[in-house]
N, C-alpha and C. Protein backbone atom coordinates (compact mmCIF):
# COMPACT_ATOMS: atom_id res chain seq x y z
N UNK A 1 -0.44 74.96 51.69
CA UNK A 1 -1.58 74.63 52.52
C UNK A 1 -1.56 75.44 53.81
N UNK A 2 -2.78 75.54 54.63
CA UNK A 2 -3.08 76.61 55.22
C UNK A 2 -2.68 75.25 56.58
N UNK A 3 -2.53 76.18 58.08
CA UNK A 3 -2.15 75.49 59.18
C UNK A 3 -3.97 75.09 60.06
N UNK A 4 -4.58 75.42 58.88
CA UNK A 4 -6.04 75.13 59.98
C UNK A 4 -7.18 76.20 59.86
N UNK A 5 -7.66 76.13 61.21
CA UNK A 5 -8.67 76.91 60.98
C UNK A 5 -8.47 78.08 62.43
N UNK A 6 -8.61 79.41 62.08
CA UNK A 6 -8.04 80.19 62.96
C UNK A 6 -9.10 80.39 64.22
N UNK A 7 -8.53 80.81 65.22
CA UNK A 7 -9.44 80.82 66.88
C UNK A 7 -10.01 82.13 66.06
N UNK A 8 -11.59 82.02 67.14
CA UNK A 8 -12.06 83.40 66.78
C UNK A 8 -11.83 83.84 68.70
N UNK A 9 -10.92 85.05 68.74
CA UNK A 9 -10.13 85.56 69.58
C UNK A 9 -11.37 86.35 70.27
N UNK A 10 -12.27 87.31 69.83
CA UNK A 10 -13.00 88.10 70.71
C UNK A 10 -14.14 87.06 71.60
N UNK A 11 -14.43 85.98 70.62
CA UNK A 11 -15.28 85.07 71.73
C UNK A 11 -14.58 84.39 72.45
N UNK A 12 -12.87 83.69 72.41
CA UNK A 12 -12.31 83.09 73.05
C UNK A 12 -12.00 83.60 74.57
N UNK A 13 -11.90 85.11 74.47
CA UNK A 13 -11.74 86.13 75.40
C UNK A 13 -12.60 86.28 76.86
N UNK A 14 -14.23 85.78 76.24
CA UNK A 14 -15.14 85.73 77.17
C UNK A 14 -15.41 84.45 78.07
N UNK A 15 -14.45 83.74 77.63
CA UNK A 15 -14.73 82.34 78.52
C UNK A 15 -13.26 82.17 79.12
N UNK A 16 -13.36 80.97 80.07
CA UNK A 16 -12.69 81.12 80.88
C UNK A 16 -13.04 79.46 81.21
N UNK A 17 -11.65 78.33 81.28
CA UNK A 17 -11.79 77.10 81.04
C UNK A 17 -10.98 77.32 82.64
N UNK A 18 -12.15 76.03 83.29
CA UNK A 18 -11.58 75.66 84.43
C UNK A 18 -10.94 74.54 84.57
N UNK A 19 -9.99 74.44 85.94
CA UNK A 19 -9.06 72.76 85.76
C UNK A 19 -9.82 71.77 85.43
N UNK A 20 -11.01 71.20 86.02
CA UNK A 20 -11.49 70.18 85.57
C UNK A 20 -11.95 70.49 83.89
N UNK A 21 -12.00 71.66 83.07
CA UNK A 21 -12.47 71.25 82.16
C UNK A 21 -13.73 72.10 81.31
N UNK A 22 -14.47 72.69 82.79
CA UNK A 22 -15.61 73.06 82.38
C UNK A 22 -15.37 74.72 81.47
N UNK A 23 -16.09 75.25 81.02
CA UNK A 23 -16.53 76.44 79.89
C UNK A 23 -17.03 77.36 80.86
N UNK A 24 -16.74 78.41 81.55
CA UNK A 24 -17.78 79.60 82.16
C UNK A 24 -17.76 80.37 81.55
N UNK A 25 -19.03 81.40 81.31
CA UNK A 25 -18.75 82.72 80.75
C UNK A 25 -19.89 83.50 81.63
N UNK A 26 -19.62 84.75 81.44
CA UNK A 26 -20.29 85.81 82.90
C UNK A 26 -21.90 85.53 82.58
N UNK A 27 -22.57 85.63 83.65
CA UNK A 27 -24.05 85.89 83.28
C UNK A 27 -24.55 87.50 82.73
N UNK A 28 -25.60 86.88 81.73
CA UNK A 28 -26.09 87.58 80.78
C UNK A 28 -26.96 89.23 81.68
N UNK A 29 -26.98 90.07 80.96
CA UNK A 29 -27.52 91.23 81.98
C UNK A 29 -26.99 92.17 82.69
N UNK A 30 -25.85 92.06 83.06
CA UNK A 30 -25.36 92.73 83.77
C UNK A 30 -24.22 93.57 83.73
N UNK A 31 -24.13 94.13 82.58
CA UNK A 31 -23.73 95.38 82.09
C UNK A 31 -23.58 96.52 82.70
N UNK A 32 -24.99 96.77 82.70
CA UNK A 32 -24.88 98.40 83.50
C UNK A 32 -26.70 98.21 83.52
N UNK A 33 -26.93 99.22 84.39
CA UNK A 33 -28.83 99.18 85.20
C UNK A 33 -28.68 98.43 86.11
N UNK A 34 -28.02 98.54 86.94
CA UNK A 34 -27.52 97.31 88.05
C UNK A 34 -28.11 98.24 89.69
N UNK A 35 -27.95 99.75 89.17
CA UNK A 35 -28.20 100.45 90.60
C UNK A 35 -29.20 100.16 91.31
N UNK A 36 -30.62 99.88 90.78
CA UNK A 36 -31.60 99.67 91.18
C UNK A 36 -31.73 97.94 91.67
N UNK A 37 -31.08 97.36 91.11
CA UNK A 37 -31.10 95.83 92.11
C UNK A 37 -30.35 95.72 93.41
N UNK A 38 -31.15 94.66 93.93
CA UNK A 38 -30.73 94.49 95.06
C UNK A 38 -29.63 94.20 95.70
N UNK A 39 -28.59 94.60 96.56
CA UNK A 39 -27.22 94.06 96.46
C UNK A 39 -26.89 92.45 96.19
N UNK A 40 -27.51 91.70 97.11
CA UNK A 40 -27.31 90.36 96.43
C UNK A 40 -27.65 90.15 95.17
N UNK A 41 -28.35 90.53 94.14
CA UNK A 41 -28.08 90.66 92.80
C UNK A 41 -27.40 90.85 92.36
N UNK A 42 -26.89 91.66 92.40
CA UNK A 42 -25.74 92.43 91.97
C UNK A 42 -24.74 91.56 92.05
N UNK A 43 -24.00 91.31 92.85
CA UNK A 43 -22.60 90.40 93.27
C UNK A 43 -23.09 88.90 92.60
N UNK A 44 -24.57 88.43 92.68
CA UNK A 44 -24.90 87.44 92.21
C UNK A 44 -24.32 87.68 90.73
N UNK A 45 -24.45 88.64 89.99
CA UNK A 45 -24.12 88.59 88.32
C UNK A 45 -22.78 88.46 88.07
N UNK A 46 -21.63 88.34 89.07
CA UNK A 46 -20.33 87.88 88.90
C UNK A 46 -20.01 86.73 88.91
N UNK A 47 -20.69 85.96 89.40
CA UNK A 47 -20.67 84.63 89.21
C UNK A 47 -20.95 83.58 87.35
N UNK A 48 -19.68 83.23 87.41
CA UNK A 48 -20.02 82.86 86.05
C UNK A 48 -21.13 81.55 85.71
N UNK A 49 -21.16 81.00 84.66
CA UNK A 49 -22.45 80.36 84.61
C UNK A 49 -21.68 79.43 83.50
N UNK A 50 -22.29 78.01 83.76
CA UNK A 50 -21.44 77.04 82.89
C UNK A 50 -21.89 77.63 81.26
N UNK A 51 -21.07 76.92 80.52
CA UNK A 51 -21.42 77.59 79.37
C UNK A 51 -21.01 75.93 77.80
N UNK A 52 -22.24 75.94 77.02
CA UNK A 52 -22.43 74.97 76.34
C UNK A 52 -22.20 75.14 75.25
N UNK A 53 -21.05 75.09 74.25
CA UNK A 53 -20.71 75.35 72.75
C UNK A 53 -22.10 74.46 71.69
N UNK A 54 -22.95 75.12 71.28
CA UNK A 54 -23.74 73.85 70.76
C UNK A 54 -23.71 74.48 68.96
N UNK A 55 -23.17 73.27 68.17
CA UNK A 55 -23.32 73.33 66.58
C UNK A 55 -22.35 74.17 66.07
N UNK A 56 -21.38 74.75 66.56
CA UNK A 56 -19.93 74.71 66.37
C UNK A 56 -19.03 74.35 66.73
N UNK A 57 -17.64 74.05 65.95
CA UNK A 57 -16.92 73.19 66.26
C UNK A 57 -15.99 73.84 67.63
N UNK A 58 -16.12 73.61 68.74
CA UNK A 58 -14.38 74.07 69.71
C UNK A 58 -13.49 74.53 69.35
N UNK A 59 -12.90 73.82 68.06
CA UNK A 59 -11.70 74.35 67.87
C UNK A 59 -11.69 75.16 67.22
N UNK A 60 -12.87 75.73 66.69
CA UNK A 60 -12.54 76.68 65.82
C UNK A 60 -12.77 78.24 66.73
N UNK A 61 -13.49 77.92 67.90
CA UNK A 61 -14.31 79.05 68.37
C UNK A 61 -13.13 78.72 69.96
N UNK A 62 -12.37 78.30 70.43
CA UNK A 62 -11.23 78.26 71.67
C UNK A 62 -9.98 77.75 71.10
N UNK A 63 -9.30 78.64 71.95
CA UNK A 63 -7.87 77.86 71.57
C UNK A 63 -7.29 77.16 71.83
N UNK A 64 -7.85 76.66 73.46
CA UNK A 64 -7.60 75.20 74.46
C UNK A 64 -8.19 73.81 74.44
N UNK A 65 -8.66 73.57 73.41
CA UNK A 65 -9.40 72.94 73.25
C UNK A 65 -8.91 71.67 72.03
């Protein structure tokens, strides 16, 4: 018998579990084309953004969990 069901590692990578608990992952967009926004934009897109697992299971998609 198998030990489970394995983490999927490249999405586990993008989040980032805080002490209390919560899920962040970076806001969407901000890759690259960034020159033309405004500096507070810019620094605004480092800020992570809560983030909601919906219709898959946690454990299969984190490893802290």
């Amino acid at each position: 018998m198998g030990k489970g069901m394995k983490t999927n590692k490249s999405y586990s990578k993008r989040l980032k579990v805080t002490k209390n608990g919560k899920i962040l992952a970076r806001k969407a967009g901000f890759n690259h084309f960034n020159a033309k926004q405004s500096r507070n934009k810019q620094l605004g897109g480092k800020k992570g953004v809560e983030f909601v697992i919906k219709n898959k299971p946690m454990s299969h998609l984190l490893p802290f969990t």
